[in-house]
Protein backbone atom coordinates (compact mmCIF):
# COMPACT_ATOMS: atom_id res chain seq x y z
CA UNK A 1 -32.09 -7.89 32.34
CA UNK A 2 -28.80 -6.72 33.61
CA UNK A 3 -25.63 -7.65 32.73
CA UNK A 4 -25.36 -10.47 35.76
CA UNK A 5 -28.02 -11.91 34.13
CA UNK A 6 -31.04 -10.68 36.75
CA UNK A 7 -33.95 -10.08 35.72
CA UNK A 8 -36.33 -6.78 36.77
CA UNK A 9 -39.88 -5.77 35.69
CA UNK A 10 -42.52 -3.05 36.55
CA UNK A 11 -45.12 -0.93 35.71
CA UNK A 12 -49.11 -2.69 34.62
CA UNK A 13 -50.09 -5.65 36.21
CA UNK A 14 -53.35 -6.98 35.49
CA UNK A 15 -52.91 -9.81 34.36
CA UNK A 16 -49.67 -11.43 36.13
CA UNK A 17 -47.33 -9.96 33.62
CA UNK A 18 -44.65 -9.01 35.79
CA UNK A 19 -44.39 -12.78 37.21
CA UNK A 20 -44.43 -12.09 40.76
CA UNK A 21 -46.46 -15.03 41.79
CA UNK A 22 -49.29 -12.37 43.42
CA UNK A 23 -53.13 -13.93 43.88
CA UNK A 24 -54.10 -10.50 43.11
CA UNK A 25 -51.50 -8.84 40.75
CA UNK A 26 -50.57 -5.14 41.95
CA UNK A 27 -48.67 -2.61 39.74
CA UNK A 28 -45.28 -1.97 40.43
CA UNK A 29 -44.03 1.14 39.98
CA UNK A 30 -40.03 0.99 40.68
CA UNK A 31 -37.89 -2.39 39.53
CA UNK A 32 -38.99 -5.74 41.33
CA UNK A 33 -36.63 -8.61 40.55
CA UNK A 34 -37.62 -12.01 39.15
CA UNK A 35 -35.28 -15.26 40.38
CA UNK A 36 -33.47 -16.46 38.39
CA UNK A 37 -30.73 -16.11 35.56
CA UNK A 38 -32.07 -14.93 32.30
CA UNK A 39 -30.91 -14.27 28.91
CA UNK A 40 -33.73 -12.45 26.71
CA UNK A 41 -37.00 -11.62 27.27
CA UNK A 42 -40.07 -9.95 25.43
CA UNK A 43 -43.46 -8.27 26.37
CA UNK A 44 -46.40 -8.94 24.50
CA UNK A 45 -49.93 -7.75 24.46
CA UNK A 46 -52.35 -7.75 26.15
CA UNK A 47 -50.28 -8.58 29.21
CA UNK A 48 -47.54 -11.71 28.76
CA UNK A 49 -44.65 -11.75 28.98
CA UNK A 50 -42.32 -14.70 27.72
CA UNK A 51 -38.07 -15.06 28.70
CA UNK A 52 -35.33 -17.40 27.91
CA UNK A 53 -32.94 -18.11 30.99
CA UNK A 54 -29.34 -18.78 30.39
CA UNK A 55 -29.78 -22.52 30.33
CA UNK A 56 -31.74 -22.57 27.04
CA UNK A 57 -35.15 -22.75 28.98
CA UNK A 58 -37.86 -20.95 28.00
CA UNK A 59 -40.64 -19.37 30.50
CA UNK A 60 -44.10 -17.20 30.00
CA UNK A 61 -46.30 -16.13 32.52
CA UNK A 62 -49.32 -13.68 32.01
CA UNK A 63 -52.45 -13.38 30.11
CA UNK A 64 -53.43 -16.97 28.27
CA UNK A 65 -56.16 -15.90 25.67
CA UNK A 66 -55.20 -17.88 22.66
CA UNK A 67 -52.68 -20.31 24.86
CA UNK A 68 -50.07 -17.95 24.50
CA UNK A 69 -48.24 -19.17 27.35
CA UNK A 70 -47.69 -22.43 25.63
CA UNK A 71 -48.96 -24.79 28.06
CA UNK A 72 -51.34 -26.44 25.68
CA UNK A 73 -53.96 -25.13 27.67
CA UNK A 74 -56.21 -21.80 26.66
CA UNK A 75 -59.65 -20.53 25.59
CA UNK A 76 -59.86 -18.07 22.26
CA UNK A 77 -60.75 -14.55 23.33
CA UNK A 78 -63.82 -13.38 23.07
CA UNK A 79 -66.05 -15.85 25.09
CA UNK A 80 -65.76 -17.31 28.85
CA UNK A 81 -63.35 -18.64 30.97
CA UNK A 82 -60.58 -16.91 28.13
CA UNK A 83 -58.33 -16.15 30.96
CA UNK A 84 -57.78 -19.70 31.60
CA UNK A 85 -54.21 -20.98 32.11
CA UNK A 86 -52.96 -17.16 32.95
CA UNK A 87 -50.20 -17.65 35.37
CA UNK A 88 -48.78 -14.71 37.59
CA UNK A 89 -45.40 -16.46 37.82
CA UNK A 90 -42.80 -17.86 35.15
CA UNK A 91 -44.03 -21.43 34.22
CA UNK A 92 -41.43 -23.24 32.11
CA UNK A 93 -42.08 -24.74 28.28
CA UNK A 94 -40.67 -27.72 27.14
CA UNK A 95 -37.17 -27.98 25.80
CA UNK A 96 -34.08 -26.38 26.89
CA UNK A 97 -32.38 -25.44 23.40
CA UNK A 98 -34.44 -21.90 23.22
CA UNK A 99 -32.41 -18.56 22.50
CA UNK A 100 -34.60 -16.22 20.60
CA UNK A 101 -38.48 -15.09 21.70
CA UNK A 102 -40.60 -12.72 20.07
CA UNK A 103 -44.04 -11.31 21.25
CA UNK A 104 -46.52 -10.23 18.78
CA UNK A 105 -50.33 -9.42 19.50
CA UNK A 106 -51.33 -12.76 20.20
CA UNK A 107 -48.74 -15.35 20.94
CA UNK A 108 -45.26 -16.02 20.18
CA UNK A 109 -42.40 -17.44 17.73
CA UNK A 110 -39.29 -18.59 18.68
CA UNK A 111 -36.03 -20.22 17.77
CA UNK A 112 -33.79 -22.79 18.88
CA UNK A 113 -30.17 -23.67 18.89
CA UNK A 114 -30.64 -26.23 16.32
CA UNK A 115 -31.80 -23.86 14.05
CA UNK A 116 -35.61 -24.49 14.15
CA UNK A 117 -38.18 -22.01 14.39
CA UNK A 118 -41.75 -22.65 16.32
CA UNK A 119 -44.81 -20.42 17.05
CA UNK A 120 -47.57 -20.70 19.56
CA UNK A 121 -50.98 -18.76 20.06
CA UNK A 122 -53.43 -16.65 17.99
CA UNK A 123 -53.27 -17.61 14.45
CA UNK A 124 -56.12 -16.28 12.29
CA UNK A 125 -54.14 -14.57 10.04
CA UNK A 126 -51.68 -17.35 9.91
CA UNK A 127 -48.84 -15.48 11.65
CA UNK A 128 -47.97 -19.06 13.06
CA UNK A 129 -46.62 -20.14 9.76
CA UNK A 130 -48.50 -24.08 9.99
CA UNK A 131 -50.18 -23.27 6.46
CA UNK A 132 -53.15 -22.43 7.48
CA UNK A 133 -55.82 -20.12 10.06
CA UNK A 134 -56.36 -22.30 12.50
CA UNK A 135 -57.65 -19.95 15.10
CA UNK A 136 -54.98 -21.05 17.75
CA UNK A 137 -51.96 -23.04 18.88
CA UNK A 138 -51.40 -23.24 22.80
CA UNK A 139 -48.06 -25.00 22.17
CA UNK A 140 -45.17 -24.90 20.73
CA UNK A 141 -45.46 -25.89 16.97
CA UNK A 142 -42.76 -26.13 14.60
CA UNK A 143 -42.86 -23.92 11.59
CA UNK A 144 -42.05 -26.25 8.99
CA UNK A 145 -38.86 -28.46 8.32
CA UNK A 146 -35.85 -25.77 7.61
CA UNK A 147 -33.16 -25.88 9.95
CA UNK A 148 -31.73 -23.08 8.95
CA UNK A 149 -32.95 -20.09 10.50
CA UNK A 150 -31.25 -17.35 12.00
CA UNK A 151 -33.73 -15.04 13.42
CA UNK A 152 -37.34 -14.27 13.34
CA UNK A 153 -39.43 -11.19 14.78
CA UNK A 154 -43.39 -10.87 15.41
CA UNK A 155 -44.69 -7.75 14.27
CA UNK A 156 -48.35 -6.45 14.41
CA UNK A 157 -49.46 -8.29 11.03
CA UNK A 158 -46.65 -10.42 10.02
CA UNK A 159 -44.03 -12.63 11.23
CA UNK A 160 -40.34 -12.14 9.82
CA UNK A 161 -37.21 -14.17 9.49
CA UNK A 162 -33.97 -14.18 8.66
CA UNK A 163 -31.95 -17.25 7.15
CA UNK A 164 -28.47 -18.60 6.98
CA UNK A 165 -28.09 -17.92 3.69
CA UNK A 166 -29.23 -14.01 3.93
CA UNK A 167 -32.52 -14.43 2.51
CA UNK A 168 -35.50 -12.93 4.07
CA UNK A 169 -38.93 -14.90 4.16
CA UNK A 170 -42.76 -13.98 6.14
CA UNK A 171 -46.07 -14.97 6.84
CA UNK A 172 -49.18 -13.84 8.32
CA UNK A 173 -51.33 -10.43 7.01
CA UNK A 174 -50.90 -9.34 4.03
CA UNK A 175 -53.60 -6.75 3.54
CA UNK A 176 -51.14 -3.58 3.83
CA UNK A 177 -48.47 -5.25 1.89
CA UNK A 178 -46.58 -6.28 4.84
CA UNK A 179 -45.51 -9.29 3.65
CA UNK A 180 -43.00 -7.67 1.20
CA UNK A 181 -44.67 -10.00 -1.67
CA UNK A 182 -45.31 -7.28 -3.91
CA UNK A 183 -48.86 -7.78 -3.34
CA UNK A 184 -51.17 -7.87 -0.28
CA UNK A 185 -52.14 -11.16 -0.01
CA UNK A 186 -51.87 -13.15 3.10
CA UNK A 187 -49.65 -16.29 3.55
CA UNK A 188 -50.07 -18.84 6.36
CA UNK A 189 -46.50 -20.46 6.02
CA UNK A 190 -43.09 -18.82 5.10
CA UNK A 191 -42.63 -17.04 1.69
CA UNK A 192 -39.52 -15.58 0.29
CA UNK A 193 -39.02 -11.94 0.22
CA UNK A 194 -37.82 -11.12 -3.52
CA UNK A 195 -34.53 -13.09 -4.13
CA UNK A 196 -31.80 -11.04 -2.27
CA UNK A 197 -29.66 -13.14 -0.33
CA UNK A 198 -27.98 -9.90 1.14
CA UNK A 199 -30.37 -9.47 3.96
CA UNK A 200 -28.51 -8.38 7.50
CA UNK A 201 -30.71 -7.20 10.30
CA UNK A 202 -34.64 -6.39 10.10
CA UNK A 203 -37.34 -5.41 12.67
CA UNK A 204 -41.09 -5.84 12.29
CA UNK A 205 -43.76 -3.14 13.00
CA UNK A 206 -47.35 -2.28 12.92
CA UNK A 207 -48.03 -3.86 9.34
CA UNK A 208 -44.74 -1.77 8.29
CA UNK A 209 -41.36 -3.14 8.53
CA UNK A 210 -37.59 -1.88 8.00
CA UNK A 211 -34.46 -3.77 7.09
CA UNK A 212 -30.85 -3.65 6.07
CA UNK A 213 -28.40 -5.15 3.91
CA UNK A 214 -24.93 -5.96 4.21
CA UNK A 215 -23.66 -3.22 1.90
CA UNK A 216 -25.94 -0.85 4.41
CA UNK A 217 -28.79 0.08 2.88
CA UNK A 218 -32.20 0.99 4.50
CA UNK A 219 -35.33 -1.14 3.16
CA UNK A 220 -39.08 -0.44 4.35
CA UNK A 221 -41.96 -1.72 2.88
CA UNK A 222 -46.11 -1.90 4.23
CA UNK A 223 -48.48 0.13 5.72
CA UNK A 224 -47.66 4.53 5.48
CA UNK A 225 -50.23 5.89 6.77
CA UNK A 226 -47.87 7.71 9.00
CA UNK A 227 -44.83 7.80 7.10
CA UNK A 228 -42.90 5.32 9.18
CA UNK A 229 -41.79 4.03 5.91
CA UNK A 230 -39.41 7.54 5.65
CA UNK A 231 -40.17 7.74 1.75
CA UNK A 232 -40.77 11.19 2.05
CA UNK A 233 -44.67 10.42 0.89
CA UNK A 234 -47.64 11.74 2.82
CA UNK A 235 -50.29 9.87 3.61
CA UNK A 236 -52.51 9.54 1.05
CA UNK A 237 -56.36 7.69 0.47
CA UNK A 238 -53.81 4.45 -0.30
CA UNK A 239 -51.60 5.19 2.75
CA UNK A 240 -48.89 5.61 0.08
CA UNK A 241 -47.54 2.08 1.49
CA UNK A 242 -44.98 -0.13 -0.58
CA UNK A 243 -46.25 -4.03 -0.98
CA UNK A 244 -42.15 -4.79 -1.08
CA UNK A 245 -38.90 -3.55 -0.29
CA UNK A 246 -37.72 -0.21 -1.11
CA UNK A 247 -34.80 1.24 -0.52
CA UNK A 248 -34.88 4.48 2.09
CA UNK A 249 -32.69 7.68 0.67
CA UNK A 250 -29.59 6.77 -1.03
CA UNK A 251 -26.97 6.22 2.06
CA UNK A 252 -24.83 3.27 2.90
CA UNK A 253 -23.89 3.29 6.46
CA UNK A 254 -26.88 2.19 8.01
CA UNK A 255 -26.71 -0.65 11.12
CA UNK A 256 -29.18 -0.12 13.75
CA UNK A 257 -33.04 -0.12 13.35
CA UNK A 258 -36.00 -0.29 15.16
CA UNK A 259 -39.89 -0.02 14.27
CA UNK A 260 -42.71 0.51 16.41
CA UNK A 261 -46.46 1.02 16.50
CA UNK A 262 -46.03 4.42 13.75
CA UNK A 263 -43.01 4.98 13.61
CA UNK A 264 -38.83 3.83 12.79
């Protein structure tokens, strides 16, 4: 997106994630522009791609295995016809008070202006936060009651949010200790991380995560097996991962953070 609010994609195409209304999708290699004016946007796998426009309306277009697109329509992947409801051009989902999306590796979560958070897609390891596995959601579904959520992110394993108050809550795998429950158990609706209301910013990985507080500090806790958690451990037969937070060196003035597939 730039900053008057276009919006550009390129690169894979296979399944109509770069929106460009094509009957038979084509790779772009150099930036194609998408009408319209857009806010936010993110890419998810294995090909959709969901954006908010400046009007608080919210848009996917892409793959559809596990109704990702939110259009109540979709098949579960494996098995036939799991492509259905894949669109190669933005389609809109209801309601018009959307400002935050996140992908993760089979559907979405998102929040509104009212502070409300929903999730839509894959859901067997309850990443959707509707207490329980149901193996898919191909529409928006509130995540409980609370109304006061600030953020949320979609990582590989686990879904992560932020509230009002500072506290930090997820759901979804647990197996690598992802959750930040000090144990590595899954959970299907939203669980507290510790009691710290200090929480600032966070950003959810591949069954890792990282996160600071307000005084600064630098948190990770989940899977090692690369040392993405920067503990200065080496992988071990346990990964060496952390089932909850733990603080990262001794420094203060962190404010920027970022974690990907092995690495932060």
């Amino acid at each position: 997106i730039k900053t008057d609010g276009t919006l550009w994609v390129w690169g894979s195409n296979g399944n109509g994630q770069l929106g460009l209304n094509q009957s038979t999708p084509t790779q772009r290699s150099s930036p194609t522009q998408i009408p319209g004016s857009w806010s936010t946007l993110t890419c998810g796998s294995p090909g959709a791609t969901a954006a908010i426009k400046t009007d608080g309306t919210l848009w996917t277009w892409g793959y559809n295995f596990y109704g990702q697109l939110g259009q109540n329509v979709g098949v579960p992947w494996p098995g036939p016809n799991h492509n259905l409801g894949t669109k190669s051009s933005p389609t809109q989902v209801p309601g018009t008070t959307w400002d935050i999306v996140s992908a993760g590796p089979s559907g979405f979560v998102a929040h509104k202006t009212d502070g409300t958070i929903w999730g839509w897609g894959g859901n067997v390891s309850g990443n959707l936060g509707q207490n329980n596995t149901t193996q898919y959601f191909s529409s928006p579904t509130q995540i409980g009651t609370d109304t006061d959520w600030s953020t949320l992110e979609q990582g590989k394993g686990n879904t992560t949010a932020l509230k009002t108050d500072g506290s930090l809550w997820s759901w979804g795998y647990g197996q690598d200790g992802g959750g930040g429950q000090n144990n590595v158990t899954a959970y299907s609706s939203p669980m507290q991380i510790g009691t710290d209301t200090t929480w600032s910013t966070f950003s959810a990985g591949y069954y890792a995560n990282i996160a600071t507080k307000t005084d600064g500090t630098l948190w990770t806790w989940g899977i090692n097996g690369t040392g993405e958690l920067g503990l200065n451990q080496n992988a071990s037969p346990a990964n060496a991962g952390k089932s909850s937070p733990t603080q990262v060196g001794t420094d203060t003035t962190w404010d920027t953070i970022a974690s990907s597939t092995y690495n932060s």
